[in-house]
N, C-alpha and C. Protein backbone atom coordinates (compact mmCIF):
# COMPACT_ATOMS: atom_id res chain seq x y z
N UNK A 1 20.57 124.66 115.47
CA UNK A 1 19.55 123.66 115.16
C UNK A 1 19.96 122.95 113.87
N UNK A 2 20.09 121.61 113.89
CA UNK A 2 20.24 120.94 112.56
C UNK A 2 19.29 120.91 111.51
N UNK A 3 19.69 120.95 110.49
CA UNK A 3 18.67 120.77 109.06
C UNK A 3 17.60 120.09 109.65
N UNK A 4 17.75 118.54 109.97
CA UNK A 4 16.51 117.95 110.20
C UNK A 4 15.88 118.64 110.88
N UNK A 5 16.12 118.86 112.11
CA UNK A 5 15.20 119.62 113.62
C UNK A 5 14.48 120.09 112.56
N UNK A 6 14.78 121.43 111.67
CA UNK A 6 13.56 122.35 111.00
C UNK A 6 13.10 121.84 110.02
N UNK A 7 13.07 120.98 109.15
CA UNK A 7 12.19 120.24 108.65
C UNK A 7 11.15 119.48 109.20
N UNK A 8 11.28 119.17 110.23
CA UNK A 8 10.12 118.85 111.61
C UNK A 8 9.13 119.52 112.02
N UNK A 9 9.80 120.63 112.03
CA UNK A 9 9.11 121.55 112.72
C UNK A 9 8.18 122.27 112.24
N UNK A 10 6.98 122.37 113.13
CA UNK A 10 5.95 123.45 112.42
C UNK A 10 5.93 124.61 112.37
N UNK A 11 5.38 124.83 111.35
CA UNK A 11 6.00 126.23 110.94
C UNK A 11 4.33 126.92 110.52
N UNK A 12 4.10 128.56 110.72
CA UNK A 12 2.89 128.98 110.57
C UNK A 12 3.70 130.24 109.60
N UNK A 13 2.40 130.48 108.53
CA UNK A 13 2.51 131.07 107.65
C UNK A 13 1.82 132.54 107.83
N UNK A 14 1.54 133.36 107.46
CA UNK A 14 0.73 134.59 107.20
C UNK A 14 -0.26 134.50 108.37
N UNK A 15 -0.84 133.55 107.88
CA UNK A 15 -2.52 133.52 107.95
C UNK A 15 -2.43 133.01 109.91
N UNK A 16 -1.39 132.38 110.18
CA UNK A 16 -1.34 132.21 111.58
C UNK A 16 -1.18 130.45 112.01
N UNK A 17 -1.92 129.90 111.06
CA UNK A 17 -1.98 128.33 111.17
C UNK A 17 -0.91 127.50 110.79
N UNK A 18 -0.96 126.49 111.50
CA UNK A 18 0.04 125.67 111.66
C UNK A 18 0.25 124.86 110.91
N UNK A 19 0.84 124.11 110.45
CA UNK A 19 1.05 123.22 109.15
C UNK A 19 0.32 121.76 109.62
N UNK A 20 0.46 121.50 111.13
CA UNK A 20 0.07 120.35 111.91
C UNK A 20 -0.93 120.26 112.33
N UNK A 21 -1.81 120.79 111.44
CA UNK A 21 -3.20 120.65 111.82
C UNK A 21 -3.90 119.62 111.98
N UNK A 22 -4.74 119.53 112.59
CA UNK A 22 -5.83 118.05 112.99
C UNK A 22 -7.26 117.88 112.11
N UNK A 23 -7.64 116.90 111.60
CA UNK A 23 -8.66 117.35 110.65
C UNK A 23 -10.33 117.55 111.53
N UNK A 24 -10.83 118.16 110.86
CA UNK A 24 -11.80 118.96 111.09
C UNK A 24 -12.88 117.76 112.11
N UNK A 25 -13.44 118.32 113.20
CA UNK A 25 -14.77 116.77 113.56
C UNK A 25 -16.01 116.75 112.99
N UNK A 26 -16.41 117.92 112.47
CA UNK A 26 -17.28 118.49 111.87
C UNK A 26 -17.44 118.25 109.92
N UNK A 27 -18.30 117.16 109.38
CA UNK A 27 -18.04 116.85 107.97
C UNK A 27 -19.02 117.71 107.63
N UNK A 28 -18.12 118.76 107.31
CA UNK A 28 -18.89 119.87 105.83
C UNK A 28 -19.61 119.24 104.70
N UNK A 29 -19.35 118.05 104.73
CA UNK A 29 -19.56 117.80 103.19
C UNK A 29 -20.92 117.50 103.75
N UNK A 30 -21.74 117.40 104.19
CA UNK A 30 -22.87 116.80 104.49
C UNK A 30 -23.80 117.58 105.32
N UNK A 31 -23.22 119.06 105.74
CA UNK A 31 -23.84 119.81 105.94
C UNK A 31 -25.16 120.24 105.19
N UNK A 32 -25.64 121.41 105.52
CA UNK A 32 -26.89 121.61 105.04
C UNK A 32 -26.39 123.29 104.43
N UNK A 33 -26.43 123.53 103.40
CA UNK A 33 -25.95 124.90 102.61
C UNK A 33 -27.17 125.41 102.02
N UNK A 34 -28.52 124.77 102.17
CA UNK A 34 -29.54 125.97 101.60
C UNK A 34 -29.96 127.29 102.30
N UNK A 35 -29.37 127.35 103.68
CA UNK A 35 -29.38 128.71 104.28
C UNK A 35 -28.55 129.63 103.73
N UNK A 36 -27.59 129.37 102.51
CA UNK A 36 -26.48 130.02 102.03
C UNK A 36 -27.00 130.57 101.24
N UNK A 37 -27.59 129.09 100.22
CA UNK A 37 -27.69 128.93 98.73
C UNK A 37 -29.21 129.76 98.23
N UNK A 38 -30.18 129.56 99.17
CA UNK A 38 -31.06 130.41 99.62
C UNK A 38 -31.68 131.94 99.65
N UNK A 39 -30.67 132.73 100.43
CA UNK A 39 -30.58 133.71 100.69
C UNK A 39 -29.45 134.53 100.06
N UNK A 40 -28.24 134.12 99.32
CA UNK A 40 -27.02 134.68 98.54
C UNK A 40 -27.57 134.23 97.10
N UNK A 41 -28.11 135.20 96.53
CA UNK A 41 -28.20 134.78 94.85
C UNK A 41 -27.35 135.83 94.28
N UNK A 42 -26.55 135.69 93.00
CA UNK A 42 -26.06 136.38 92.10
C UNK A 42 -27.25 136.66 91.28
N UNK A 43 -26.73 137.91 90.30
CA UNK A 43 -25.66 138.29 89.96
C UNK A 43 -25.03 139.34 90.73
N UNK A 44 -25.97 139.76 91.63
CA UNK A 44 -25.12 140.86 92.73
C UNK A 44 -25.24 140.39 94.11
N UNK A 45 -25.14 139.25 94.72
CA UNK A 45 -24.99 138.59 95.39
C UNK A 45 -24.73 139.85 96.39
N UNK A 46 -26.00 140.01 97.26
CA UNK A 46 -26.59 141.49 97.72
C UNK A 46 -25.70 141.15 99.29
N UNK A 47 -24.60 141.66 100.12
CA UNK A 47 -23.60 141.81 100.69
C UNK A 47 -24.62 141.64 102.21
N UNK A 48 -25.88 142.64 102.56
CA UNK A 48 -26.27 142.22 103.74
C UNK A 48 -26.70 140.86 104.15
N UNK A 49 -27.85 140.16 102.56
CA UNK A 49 -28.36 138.94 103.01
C UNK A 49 -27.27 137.72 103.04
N UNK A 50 -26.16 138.24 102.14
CA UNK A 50 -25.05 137.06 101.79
C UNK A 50 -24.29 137.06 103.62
N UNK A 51 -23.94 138.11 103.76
CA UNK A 51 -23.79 138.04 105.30
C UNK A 51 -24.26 137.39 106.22
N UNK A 52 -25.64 137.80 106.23
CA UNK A 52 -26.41 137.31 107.56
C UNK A 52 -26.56 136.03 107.24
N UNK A 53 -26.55 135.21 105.83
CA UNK A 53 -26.88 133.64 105.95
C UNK A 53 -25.67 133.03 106.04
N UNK A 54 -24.31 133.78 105.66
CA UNK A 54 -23.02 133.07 106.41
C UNK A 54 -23.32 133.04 107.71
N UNK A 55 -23.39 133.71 108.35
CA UNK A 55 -23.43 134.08 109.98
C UNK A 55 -24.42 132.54 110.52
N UNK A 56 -25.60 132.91 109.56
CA UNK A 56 -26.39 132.14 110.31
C UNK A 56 -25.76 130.58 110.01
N UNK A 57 -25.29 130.37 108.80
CA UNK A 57 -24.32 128.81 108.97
C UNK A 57 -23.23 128.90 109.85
N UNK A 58 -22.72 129.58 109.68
CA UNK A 58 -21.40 129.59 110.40
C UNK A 58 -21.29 129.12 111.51
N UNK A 59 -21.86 130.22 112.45
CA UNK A 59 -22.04 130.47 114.48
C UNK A 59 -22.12 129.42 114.50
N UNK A 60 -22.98 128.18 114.24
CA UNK A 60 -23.11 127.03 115.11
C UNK A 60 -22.00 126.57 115.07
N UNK A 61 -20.69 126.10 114.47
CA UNK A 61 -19.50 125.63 114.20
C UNK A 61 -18.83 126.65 115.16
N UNK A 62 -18.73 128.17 114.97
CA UNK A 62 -17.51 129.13 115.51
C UNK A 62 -16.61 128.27 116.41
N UNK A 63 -16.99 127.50 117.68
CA UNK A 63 -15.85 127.08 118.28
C UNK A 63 -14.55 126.08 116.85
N UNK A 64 -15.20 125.10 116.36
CA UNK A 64 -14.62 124.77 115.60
C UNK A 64 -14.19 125.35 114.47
N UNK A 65 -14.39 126.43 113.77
CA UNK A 65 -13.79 127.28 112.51
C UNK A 65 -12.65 128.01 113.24
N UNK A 66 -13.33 128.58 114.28
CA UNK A 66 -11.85 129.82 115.32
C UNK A 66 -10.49 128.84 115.90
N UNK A 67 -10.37 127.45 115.84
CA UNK A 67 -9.66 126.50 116.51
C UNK A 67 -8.71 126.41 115.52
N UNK A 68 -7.74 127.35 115.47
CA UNK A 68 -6.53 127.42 114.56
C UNK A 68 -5.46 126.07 114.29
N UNK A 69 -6.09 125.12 115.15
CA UNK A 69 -4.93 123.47 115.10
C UNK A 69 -5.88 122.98 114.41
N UNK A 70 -6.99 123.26 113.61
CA UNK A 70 -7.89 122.39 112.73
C UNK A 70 -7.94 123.03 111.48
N UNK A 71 -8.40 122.24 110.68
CA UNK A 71 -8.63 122.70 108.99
C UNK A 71 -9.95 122.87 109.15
N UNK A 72 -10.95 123.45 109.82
CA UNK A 72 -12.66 123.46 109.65
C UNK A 72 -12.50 124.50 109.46
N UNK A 73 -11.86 125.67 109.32
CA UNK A 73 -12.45 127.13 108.56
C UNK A 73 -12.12 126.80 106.77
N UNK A 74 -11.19 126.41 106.55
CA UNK A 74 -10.53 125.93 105.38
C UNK A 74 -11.87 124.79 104.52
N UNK A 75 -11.99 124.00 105.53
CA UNK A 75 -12.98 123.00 104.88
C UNK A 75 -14.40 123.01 104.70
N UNK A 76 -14.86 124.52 105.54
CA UNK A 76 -16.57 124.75 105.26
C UNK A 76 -16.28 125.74 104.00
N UNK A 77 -15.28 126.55 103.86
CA UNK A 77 -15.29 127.77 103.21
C UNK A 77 -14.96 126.29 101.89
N UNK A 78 -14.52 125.53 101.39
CA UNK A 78 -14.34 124.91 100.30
C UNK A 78 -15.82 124.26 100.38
N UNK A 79 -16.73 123.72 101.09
CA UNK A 79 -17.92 123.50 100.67
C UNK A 79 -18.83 124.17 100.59
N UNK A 80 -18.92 125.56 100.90
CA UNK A 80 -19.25 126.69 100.09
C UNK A 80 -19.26 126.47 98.80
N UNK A 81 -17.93 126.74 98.41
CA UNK A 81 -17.64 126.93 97.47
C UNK A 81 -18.19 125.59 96.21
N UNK A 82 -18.23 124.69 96.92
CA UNK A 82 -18.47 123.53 96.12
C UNK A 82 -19.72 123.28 95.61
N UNK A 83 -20.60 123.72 96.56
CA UNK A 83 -22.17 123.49 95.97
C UNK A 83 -22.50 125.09 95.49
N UNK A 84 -22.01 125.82 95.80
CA UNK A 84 -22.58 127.36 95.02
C UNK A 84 -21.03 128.07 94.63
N UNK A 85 -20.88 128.11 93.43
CA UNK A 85 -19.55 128.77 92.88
C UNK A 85 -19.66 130.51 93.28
N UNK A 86 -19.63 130.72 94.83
CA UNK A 86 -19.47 132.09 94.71
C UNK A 86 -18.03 132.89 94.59
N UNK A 87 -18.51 133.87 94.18
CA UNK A 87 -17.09 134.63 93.65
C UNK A 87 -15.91 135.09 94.32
């Protein structure tokens, strides 16, 4: 295979995903995070309720977060992160 060919080529890392990913159809940014923000309070950000209100945001997306040719697990877990700095 020539140099170029593998510079082309996609290549998956650790985590399983592909470098050629498609962007997400689903805009996180405009989602609704008070089922998160809600129910997960610090300072001990209590592990069952922080659970069950991921879950409960999450599931509706699952087809799109589990779809390894997209960035939507990557891009809800950063708007998480964006409106509630959890740890």
């Amino acid at each position: 295979m020539a140099l170029v060919d593998t510079v082309f080529q996609a290549s998956t890392g650790s985590t399983g995903r592909s470098l050629l990913q498609i962007d997400c159809p689903v805009d996180f940014e405009y989602q609704n995070y008070t089922i998160i923000i809600s129910r997960c309070k610090g300072p001990h950000y209590p592990p069952t309720e922080c659970c069950d209100a991921f879950r409960d945001f999450a599931c509706p997306f699952a087809v799109y977060i589990n779809n390894k040719g997209t960035n939507c697990a990557d891009t809800m877990i950063s708007g998480i992160n964006f409106f509630r700095k959890y740890p």
